[in-house]
Protein backbone atom coordinates (compact mmCIF):
# COMPACT_ATOMS: atom_id res chain seq x y z
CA UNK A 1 16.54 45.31 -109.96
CA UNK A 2 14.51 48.45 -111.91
CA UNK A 3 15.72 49.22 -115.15
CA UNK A 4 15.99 53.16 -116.59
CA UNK A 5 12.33 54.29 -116.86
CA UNK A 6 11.17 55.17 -120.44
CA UNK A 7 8.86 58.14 -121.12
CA UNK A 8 5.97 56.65 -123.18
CA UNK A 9 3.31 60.11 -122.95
CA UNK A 10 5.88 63.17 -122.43
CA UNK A 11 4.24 66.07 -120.24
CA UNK A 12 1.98 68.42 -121.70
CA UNK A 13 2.10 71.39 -119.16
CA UNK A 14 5.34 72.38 -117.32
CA UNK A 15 4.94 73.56 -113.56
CA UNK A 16 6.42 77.23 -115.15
CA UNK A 17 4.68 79.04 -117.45
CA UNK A 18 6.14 81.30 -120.22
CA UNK A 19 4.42 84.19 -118.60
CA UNK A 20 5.93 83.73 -115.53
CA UNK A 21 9.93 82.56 -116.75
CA UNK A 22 9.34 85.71 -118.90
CA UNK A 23 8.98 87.71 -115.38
CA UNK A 24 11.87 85.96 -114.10
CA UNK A 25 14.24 87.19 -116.94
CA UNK A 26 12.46 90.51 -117.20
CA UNK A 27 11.44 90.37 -120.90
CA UNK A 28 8.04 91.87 -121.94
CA UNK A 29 8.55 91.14 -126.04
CA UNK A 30 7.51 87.98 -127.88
CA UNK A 31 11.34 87.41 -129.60
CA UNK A 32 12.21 85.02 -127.46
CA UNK A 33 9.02 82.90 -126.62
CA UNK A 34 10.52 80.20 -128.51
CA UNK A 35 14.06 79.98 -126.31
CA UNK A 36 12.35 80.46 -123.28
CA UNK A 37 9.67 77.86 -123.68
CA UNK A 38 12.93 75.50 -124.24
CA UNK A 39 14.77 76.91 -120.77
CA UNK A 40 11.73 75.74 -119.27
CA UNK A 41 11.95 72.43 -120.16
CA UNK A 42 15.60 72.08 -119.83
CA UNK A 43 15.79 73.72 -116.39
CA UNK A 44 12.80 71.18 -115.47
CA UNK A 45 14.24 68.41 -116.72
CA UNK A 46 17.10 69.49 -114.61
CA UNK A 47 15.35 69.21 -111.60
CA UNK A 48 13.64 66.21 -112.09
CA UNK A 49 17.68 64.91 -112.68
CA UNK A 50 18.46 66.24 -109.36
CA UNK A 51 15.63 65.71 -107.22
CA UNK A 52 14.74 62.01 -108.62
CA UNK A 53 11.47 62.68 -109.24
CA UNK A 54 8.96 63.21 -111.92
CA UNK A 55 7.88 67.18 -111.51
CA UNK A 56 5.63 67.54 -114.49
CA UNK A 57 2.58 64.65 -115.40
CA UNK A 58 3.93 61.97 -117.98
CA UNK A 59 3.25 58.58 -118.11
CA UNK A 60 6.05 55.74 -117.71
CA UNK A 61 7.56 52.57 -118.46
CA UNK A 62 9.84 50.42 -115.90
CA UNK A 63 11.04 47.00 -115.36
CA UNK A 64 11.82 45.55 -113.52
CA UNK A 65 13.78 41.43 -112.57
CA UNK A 66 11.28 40.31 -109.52
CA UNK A 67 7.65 40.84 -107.99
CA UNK A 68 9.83 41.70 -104.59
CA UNK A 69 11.23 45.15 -107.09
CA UNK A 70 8.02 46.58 -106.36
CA UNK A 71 8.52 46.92 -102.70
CA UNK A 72 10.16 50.14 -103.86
CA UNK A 73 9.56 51.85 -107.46
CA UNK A 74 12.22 53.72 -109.02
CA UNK A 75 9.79 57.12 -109.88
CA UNK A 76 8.28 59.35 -107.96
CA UNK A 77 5.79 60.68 -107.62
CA UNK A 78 3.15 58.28 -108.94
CA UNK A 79 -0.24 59.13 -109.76
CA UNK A 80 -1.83 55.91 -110.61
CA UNK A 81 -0.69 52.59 -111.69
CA UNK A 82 -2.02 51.75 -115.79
CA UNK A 83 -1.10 48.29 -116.04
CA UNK A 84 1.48 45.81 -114.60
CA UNK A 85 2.28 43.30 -117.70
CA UNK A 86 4.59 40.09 -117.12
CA UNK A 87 5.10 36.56 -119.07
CA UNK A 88 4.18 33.83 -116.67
CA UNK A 89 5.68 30.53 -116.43
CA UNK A 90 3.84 29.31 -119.73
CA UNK A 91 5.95 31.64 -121.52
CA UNK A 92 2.27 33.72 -122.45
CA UNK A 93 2.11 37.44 -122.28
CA UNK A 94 -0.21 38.43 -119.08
CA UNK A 95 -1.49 41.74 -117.52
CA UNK A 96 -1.80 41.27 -113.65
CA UNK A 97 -5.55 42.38 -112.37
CA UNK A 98 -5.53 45.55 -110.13
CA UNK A 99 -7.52 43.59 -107.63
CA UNK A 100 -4.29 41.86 -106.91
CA UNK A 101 -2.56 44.55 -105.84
CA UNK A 102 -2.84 48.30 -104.84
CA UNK A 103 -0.41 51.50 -104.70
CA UNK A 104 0.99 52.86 -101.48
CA UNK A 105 2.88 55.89 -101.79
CA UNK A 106 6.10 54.51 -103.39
CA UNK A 107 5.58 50.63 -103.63
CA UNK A 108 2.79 48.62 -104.87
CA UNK A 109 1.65 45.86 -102.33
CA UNK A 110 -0.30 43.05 -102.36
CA UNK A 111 -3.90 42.94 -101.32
CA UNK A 112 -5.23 40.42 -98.23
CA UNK A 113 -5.35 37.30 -99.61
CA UNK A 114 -3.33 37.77 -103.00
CA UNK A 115 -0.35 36.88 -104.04
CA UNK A 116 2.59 37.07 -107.00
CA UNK A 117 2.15 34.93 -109.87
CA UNK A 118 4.88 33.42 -111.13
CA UNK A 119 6.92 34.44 -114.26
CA UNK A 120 8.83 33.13 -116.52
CA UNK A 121 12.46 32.72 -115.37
CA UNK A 122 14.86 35.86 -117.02
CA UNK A 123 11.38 37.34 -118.08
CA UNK A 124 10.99 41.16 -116.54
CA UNK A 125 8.19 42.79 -115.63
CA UNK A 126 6.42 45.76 -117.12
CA UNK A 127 5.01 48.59 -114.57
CA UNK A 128 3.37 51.41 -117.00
CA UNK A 129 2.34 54.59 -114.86
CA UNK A 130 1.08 58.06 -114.71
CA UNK A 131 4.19 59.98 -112.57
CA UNK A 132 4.80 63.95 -111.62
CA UNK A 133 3.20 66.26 -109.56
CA UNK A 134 -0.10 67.77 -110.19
CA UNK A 135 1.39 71.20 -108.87
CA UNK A 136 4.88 71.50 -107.39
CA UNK A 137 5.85 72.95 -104.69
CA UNK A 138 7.17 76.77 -104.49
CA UNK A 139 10.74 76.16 -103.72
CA UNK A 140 10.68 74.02 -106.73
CA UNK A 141 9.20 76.30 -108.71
CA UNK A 142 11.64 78.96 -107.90
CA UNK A 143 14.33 76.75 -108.17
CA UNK A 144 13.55 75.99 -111.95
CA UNK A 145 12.71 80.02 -112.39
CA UNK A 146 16.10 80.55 -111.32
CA UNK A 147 18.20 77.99 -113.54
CA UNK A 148 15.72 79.31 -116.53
CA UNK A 149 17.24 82.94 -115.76
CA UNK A 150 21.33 81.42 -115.20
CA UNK A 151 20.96 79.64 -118.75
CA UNK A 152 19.37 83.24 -120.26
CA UNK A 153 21.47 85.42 -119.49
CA UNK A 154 24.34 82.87 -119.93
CA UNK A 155 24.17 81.35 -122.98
CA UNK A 156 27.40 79.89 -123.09
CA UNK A 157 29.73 77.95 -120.78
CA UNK A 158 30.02 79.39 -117.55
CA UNK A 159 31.70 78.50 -114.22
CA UNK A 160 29.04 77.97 -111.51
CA UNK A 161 29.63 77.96 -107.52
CA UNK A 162 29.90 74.30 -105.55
CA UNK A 163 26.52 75.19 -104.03
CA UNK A 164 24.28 77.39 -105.75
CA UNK A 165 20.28 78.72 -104.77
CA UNK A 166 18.94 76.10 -107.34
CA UNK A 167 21.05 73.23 -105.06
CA UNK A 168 19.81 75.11 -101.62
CA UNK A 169 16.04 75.16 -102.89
CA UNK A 170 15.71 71.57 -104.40
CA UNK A 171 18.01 69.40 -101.74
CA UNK A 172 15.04 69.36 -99.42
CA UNK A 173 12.73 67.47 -102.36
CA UNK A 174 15.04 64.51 -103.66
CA UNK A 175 13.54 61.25 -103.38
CA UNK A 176 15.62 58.13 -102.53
């Protein structure tokens, strides 16, 4: 069983720009650079919510009960494995060797000729990794332009349709 992933190095560049959310809401002053540079994060962080997957580059923490966890990871998409850390049955801290294993789309596998170590018993183990897109796609994109210009222009409270553009334009991209 996988744990909630922790956020250990938060993303550094959104896949929208100020430049272009300030298109999208059809502002040309500086006023609001501030609010808008927050929409973007909020309606990202949205999407990443509904799509189950990391959109901008951050790095990760998950654990997770069993070796047989990794046959699936929890995040998506992810860039590169940084360490896999577990207590083995000695009780001492341990960092598994990347020759053991190697990364295949959404599950880590084992290499020919390798195999789990054993852990500790009711000891998890730690997968750290770099997650998120390197550029998303442009349904994505517009989806996250378009919940940046909803929460503008409605800063408040407001009723919202069962099925909106921003549910049309991201249910092709969730991850299971």
């Amino acid at each position: 069983m996988w744990f909630p992933a922790t956020v250990t190095t938060p993303a550094t560049a959104e896949p929208v720009t100020l430049v272009e959310a300030k298109r999208q809401v059809r502002v040309d002053f500086d006023d609001e650079d501030d609010y808008l540079t927050d929409l973007i994060s909020v309606a990202r962080n949205h999407a990443e919510k509904y799509c189950n997957v990391y959109l901008a580059q951050q790095t990760v923490s998950v654990k997770a009960d069993n070796w047989c966890d990794m046959a699936h990871l929890p995040v998506y998409p992810v860039q590169s494995v940084t360490s896999i850390a577990y207590v083995d049955s000695l009780g001492a801290s341990q960092t598994l060797a990347n020759t053991v294993y190697e990364l295949r789309d959404s599950k880590i596998v084992l290499k020919y000729g390798q195999y789990w170590p054993t852990q500790q018993q009711g000891s998890l183990i730690t997968l750290t990794a770099v997650v998120g897109f390197t550029q998303v796609d442009p349904d994505v994109k517009h989806a996250i332009l378009l919940r940046i210009a909803d929460l503008y222009e409605n800063r408040e409270s407001a009723s919202e349709p069962a099925w909106t553009s921003f549910d049309a334009l991201l249910s092709n991209n969730r991850f299971y």
